[in-house]
PDB file of N, CA and C in Angstrom:
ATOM      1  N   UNK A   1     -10.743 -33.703   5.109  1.00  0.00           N
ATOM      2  CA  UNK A   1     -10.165 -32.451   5.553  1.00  0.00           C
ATOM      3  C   UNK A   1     -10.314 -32.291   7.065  1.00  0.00           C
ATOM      4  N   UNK A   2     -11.449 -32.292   7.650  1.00  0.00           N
ATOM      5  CA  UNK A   2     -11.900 -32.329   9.179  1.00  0.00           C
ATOM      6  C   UNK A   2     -10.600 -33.188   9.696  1.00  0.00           C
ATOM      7  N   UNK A   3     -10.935 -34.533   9.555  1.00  0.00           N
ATOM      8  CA  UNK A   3      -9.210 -35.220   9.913  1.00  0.00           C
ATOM      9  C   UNK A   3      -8.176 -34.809   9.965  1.00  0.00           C
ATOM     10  N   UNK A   4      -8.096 -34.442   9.325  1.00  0.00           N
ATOM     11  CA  UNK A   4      -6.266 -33.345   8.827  1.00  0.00           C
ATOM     12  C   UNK A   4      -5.922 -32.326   9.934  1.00  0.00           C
ATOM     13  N   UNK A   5      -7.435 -31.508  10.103  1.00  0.00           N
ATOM     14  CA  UNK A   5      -6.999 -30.516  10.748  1.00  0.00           C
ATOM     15  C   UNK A   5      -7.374 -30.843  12.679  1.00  0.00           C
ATOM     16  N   UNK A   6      -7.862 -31.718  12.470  1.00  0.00           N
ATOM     17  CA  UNK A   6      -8.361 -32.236  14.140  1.00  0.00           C
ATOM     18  C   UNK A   6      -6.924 -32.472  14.388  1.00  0.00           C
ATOM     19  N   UNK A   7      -5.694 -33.480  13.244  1.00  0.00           N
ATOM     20  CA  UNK A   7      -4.358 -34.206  13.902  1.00  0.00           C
ATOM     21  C   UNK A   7      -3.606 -32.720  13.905  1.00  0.00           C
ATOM     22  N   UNK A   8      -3.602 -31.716  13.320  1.00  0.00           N
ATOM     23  CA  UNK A   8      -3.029 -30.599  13.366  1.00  0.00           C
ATOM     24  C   UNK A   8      -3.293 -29.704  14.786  1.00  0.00           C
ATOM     25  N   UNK A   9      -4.502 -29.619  14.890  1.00  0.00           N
ATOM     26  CA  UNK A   9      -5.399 -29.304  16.273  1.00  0.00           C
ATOM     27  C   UNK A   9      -4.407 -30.462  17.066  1.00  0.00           C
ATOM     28  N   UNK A  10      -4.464 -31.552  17.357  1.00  0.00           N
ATOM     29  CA  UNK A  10      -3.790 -32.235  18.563  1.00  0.00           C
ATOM     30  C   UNK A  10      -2.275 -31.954  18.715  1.00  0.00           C
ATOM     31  N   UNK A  11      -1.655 -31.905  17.794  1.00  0.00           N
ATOM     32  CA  UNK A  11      -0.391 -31.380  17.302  1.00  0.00           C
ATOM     33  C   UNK A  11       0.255 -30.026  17.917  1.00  0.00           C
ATOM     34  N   UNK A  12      -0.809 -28.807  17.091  1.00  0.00           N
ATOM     35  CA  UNK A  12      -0.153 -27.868  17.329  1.00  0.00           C
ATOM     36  C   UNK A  12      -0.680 -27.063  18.842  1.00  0.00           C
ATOM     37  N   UNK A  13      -1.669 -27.069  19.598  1.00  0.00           N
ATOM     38  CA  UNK A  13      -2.231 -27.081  20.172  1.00  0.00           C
ATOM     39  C   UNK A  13      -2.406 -27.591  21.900  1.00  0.00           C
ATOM     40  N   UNK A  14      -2.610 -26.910  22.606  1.00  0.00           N
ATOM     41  CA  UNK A  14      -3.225 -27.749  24.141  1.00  0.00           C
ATOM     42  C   UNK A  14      -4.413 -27.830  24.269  1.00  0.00           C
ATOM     43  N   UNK A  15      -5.479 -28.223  23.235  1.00  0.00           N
ATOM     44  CA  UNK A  15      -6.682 -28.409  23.445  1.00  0.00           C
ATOM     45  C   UNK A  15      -7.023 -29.987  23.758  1.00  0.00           C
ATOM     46  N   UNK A  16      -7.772 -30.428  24.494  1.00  0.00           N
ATOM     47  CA  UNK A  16      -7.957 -31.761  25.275  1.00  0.00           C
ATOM     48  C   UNK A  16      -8.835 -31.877  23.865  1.00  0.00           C
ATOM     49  N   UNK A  17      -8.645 -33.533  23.789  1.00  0.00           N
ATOM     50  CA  UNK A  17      -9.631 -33.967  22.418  1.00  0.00           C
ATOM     51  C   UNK A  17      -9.883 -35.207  23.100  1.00  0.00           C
ATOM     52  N   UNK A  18     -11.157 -35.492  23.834  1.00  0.00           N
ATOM     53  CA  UNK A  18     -11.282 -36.555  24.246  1.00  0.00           C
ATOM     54  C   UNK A  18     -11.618 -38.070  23.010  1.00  0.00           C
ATOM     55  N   UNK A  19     -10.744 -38.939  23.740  1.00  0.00           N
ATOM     56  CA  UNK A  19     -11.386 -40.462  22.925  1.00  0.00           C
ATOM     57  C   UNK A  19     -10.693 -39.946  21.469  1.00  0.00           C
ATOM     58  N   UNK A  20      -9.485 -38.635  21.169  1.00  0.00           N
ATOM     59  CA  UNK A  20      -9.534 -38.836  20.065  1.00  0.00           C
ATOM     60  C   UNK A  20     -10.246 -38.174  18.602  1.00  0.00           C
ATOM     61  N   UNK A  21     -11.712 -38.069  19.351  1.00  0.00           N
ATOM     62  CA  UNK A  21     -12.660 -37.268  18.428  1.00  0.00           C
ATOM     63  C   UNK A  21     -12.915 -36.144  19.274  1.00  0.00           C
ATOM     64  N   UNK A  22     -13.123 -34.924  17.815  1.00  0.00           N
ATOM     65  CA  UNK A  22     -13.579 -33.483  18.751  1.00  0.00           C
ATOM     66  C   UNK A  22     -14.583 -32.984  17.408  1.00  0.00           C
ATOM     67  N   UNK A  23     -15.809 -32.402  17.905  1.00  0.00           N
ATOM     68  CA  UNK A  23     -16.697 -32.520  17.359  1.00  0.00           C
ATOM     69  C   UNK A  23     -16.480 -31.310  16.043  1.00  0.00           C
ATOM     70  N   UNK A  24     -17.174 -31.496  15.259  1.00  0.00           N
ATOM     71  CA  UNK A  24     -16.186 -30.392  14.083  1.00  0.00           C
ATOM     72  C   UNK A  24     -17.055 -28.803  14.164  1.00  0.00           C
ATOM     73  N   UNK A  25     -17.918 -28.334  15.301  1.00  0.00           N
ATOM     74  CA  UNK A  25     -18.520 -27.039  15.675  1.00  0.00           C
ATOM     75  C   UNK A  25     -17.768 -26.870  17.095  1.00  0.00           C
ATOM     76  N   UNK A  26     -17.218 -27.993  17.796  1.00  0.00           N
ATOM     77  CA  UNK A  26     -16.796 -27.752  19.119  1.00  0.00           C
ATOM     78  C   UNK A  26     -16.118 -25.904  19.704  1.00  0.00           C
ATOM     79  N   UNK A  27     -16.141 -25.234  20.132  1.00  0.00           N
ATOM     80  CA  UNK A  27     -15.348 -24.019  19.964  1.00  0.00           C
ATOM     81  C   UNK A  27     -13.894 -24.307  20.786  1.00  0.00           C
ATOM     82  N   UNK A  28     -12.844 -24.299  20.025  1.00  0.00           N
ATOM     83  CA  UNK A  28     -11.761 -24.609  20.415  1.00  0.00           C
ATOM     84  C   UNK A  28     -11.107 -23.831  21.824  1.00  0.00           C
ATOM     85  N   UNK A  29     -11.869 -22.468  21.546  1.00  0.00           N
ATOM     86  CA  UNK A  29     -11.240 -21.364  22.082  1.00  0.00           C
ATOM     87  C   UNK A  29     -11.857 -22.158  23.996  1.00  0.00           C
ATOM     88  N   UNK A  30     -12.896 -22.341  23.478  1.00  0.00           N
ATOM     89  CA  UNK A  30     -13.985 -22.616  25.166  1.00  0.00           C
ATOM     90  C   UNK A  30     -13.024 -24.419  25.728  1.00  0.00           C
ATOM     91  N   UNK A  31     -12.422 -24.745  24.736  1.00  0.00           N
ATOM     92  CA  UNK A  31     -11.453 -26.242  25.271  1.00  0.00           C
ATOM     93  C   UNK A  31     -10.087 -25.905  25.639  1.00  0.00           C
ATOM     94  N   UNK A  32      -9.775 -24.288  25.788  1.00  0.00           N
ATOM     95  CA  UNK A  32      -8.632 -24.807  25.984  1.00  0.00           C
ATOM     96  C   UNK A  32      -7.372 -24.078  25.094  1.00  0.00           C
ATOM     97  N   UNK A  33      -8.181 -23.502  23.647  1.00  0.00           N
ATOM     98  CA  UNK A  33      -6.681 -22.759  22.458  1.00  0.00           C
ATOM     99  C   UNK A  33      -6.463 -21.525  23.256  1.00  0.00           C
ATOM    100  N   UNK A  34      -5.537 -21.238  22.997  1.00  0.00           N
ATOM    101  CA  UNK A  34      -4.756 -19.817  23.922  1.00  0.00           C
ATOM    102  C   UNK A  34      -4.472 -19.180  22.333  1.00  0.00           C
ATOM    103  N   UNK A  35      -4.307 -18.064  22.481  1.00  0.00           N
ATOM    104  CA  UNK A  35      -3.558 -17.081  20.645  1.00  0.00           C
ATOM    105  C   UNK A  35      -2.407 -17.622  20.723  1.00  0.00           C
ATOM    106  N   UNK A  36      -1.409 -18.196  21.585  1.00  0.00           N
ATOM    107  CA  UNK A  36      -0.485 -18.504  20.739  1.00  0.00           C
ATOM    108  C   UNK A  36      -0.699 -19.553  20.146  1.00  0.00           C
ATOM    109  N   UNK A  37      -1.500 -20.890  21.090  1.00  0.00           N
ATOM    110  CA  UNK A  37      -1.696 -21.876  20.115  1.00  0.00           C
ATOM    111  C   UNK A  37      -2.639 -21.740  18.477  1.00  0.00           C
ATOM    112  N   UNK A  38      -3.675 -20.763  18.800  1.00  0.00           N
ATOM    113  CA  UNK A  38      -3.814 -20.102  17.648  1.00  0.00           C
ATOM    114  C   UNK A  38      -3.123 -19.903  16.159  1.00  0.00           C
ATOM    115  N   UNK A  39      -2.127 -19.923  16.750  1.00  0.00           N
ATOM    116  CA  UNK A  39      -0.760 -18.764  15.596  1.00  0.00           C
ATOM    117  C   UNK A  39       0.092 -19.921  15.421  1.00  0.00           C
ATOM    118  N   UNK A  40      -0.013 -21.170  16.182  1.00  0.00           N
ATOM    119  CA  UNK A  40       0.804 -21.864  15.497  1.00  0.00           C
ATOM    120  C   UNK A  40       0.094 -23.506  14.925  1.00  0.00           C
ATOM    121  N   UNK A  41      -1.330 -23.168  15.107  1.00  0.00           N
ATOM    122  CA  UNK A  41      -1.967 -23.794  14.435  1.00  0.00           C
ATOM    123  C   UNK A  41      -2.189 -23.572  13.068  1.00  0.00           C
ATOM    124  N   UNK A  42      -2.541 -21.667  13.115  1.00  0.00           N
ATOM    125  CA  UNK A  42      -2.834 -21.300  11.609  1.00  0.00           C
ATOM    126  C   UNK A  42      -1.951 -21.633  11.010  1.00  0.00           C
ATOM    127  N   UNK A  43      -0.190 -21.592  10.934  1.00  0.00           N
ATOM    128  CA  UNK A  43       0.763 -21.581  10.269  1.00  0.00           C
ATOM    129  C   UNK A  43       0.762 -23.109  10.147  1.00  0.00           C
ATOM    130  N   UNK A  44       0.311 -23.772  10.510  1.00  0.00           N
ATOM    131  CA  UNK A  44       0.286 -25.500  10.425  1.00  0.00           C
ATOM    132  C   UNK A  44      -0.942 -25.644   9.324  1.00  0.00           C
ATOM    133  N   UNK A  45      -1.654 -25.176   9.105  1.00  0.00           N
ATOM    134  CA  UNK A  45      -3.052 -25.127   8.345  1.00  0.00           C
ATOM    135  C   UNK A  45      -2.494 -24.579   6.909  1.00  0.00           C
ATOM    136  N   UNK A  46      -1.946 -23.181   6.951  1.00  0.00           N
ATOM    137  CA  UNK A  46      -1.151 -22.689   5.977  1.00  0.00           C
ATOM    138  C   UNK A  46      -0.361 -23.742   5.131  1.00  0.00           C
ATOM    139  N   UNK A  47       0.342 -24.207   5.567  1.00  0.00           N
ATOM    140  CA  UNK A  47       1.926 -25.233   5.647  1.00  0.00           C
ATOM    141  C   UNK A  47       1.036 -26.620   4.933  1.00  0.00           C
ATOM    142  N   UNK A  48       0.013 -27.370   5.600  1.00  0.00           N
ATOM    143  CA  UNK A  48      -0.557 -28.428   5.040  1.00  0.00           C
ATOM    144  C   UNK A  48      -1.187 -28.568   3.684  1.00  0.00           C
ATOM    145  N   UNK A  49      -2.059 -26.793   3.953  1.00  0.00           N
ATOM    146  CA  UNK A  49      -3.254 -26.826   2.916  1.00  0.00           C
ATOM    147  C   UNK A  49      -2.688 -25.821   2.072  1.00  0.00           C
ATOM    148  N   UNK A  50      -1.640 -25.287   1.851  1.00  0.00           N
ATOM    149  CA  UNK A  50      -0.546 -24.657   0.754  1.00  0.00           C
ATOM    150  C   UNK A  50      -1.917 -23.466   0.414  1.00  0.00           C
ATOM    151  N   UNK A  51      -2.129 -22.516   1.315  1.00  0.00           N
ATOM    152  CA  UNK A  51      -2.882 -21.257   1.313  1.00  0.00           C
ATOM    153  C   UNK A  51      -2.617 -20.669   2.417  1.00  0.00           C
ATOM    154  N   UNK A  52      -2.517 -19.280   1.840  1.00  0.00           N
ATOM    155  CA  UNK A  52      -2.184 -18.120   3.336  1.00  0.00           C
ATOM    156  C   UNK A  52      -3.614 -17.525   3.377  1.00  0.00           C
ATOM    157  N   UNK A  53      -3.412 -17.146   4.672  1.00  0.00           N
ATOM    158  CA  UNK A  53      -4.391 -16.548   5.153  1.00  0.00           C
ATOM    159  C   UNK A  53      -4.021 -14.957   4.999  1.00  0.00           C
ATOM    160  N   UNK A  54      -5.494 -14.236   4.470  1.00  0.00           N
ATOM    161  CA  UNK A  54      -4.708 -12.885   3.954  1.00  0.00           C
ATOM    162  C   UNK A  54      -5.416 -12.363   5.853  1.00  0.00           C
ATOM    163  N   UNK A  55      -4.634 -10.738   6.149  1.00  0.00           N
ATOM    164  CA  UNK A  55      -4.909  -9.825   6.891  1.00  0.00           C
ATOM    165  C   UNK A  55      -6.094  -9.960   7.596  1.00  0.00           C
ATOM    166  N   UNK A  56      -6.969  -9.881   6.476  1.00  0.00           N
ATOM    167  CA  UNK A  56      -8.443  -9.712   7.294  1.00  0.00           C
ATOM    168  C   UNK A  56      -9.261 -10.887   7.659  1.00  0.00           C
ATOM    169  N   UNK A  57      -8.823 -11.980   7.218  1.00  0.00           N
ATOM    170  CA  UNK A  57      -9.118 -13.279   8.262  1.00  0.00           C
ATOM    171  C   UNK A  57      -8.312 -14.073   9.312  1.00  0.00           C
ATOM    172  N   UNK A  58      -7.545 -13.280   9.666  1.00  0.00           N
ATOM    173  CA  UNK A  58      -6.579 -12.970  10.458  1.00  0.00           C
ATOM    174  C   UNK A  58      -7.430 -13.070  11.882  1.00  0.00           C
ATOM    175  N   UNK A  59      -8.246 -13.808  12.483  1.00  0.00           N
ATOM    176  CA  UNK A  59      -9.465 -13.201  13.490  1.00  0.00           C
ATOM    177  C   UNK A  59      -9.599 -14.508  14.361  1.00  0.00           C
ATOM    178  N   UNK A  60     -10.352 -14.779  15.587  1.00  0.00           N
ATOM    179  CA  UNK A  60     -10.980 -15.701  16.445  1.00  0.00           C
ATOM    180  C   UNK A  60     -11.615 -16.384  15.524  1.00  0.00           C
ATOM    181  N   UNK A  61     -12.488 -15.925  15.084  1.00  0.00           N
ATOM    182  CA  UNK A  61     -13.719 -16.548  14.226  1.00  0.00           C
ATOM    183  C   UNK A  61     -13.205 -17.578  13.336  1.00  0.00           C
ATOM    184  N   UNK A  62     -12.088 -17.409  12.724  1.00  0.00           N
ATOM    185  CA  UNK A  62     -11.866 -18.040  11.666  1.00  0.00           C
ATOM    186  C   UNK A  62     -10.959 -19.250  12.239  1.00  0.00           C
ATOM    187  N   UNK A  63     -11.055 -19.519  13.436  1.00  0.00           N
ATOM    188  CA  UNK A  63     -10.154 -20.207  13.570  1.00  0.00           C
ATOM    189  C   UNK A  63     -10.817 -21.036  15.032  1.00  0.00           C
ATOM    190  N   UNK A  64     -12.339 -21.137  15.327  1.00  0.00           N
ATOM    191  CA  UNK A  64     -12.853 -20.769  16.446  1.00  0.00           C
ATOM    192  C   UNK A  64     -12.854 -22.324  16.677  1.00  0.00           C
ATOM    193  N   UNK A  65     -12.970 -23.378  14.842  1.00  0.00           N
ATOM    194  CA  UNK A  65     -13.714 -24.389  15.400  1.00  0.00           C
ATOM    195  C   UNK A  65     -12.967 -25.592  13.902  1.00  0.00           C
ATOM    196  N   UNK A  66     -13.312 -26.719  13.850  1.00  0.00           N
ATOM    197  CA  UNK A  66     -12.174 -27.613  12.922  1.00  0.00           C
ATOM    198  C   UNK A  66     -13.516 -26.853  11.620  1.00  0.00           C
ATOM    199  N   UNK A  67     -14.782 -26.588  11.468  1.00  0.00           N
ATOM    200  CA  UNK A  67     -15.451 -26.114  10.549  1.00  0.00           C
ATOM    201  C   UNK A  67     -15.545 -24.860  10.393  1.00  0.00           C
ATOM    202  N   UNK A  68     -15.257 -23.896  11.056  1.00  0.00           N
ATOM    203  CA  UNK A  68     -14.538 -22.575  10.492  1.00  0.00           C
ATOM    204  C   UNK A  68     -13.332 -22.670   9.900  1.00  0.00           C
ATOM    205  N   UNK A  69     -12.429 -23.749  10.263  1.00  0.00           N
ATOM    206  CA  UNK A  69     -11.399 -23.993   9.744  1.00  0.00           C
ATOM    207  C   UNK A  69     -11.334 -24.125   8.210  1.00  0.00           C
ATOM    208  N   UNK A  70     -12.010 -25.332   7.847  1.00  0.00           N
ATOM    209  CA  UNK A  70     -12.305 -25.602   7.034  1.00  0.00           C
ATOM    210  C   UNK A  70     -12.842 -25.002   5.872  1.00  0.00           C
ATOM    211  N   UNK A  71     -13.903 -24.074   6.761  1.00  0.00           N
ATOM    212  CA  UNK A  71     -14.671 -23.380   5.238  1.00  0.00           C
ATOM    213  C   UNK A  71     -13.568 -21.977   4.997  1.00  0.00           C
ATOM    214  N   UNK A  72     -12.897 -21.824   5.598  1.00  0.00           N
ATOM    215  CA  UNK A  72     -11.797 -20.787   5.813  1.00  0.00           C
ATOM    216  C   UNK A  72     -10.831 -21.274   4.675  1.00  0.00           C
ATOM    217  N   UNK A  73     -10.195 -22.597   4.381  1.00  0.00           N
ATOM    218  CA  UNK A  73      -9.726 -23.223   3.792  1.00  0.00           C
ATOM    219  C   UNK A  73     -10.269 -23.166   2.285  1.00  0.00           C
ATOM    220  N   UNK A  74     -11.401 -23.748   2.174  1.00  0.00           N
ATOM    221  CA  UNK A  74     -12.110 -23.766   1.057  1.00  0.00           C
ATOM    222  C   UNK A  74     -12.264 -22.624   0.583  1.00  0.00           C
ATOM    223  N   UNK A  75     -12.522 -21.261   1.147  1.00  0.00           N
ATOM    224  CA  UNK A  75     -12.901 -19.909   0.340  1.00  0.00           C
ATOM    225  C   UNK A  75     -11.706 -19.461  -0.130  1.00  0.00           C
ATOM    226  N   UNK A  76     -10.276 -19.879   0.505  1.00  0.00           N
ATOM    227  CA  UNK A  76      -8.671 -19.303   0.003  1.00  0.00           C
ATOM    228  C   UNK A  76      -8.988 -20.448  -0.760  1.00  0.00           C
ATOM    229  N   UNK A  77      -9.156 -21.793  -1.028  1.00  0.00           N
ATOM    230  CA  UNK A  77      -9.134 -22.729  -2.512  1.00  0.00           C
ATOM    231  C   UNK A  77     -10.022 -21.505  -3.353  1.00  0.00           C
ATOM    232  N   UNK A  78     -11.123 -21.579  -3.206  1.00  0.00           N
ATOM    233  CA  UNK A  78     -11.877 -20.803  -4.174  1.00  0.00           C
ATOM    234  C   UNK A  78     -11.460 -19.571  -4.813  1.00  0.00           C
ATOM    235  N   UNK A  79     -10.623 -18.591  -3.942  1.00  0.00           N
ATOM    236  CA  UNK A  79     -10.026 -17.360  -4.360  1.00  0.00           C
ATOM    237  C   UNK A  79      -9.121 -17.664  -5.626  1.00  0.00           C
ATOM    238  N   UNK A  80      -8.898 -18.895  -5.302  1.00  0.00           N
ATOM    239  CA  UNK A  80      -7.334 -19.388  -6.330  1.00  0.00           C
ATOM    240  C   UNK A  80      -7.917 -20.164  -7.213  1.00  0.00           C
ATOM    241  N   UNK A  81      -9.410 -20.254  -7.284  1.00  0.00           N
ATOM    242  CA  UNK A  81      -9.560 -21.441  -7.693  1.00  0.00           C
ATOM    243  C   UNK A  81     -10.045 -22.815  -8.084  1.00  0.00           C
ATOM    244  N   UNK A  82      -8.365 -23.471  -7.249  1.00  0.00           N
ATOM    245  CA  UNK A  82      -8.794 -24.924  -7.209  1.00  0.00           C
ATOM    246  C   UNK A  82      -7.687 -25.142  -6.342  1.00  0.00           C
ATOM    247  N   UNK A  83      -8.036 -26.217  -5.423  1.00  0.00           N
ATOM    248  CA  UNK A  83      -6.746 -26.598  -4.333  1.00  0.00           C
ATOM    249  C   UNK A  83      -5.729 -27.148  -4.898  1.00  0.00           C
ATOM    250  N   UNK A  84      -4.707 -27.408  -4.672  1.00  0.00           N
ATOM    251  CA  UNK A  84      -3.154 -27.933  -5.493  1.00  0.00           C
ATOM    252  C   UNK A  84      -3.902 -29.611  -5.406  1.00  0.00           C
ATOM    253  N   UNK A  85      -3.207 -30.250  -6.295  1.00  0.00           N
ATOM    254  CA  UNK A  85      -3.661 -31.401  -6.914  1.00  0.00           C
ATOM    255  C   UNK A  85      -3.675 -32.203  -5.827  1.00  0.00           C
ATOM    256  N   UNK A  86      -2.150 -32.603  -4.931  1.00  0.00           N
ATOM    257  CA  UNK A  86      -2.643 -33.308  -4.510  1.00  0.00           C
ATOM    258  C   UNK A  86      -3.474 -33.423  -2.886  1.00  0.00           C
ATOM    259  N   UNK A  87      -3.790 -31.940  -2.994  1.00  0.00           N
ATOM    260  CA  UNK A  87      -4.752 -31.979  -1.937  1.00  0.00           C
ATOM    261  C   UNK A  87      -6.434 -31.957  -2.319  1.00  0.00           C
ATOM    262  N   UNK A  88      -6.638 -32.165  -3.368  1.00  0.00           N
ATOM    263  CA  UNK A  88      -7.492 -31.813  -3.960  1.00  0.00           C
ATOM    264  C   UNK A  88      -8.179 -33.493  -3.371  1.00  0.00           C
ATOM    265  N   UNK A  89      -7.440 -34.664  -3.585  1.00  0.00           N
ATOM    266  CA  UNK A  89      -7.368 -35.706  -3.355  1.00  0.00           C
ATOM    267  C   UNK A  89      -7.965 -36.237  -1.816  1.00  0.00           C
ATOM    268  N   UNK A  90      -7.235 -35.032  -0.672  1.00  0.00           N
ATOM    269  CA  UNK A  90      -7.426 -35.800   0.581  1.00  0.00           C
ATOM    270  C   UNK A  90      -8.499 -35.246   1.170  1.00  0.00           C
ATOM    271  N   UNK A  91      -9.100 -34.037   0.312  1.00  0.00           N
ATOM    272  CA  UNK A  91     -10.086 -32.993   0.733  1.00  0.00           C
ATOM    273  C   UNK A  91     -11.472 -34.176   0.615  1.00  0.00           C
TER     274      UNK A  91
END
């Protein structure tokens, strides 16, 4: 999962990822994410990991670092659940 969302991070994003690797606590916001890249990261996160983000995690925090990401990810799996099958796989 960290993978997924680091190539999404290089993707959607102007955050510098040196060598490639960016550490998965790094704070994105202190490298470099602006809110818009923000907003079109989340919707890339949404789009991959087939979960919306409701209203109230809607925030900096949740989006600060590739492991806020993540556990952000996992608690919308958990709300539902279980992640769709075949992400269940790359997780």
């Amino acid at each position: 999962m960290f993978a997924t969302i680091q190539r999404l991070i290089e993707q959607e994003t102007r955050v510098a990822v040196a060598d490639g690797k960016l550490a998965a606590d790094a704070d994105l916001y202190s490298l470099g994410m602006t809110s818009f890249d923000a907003i079109r990261l989340l919707v890339a996160v949404e789009r991959e990991f087939q979960v919306e983000f409701p209203r109230d995690a809607l925030n900096r925090k949740s989006m600060a670092s590739i492991e806020a990401i993540a556990v952000s990810v996992l608690a919308l799996w958990q709300l539902e659940m279980e992640p769709p099958r075949a992400l269940r796989q790359a997780a």
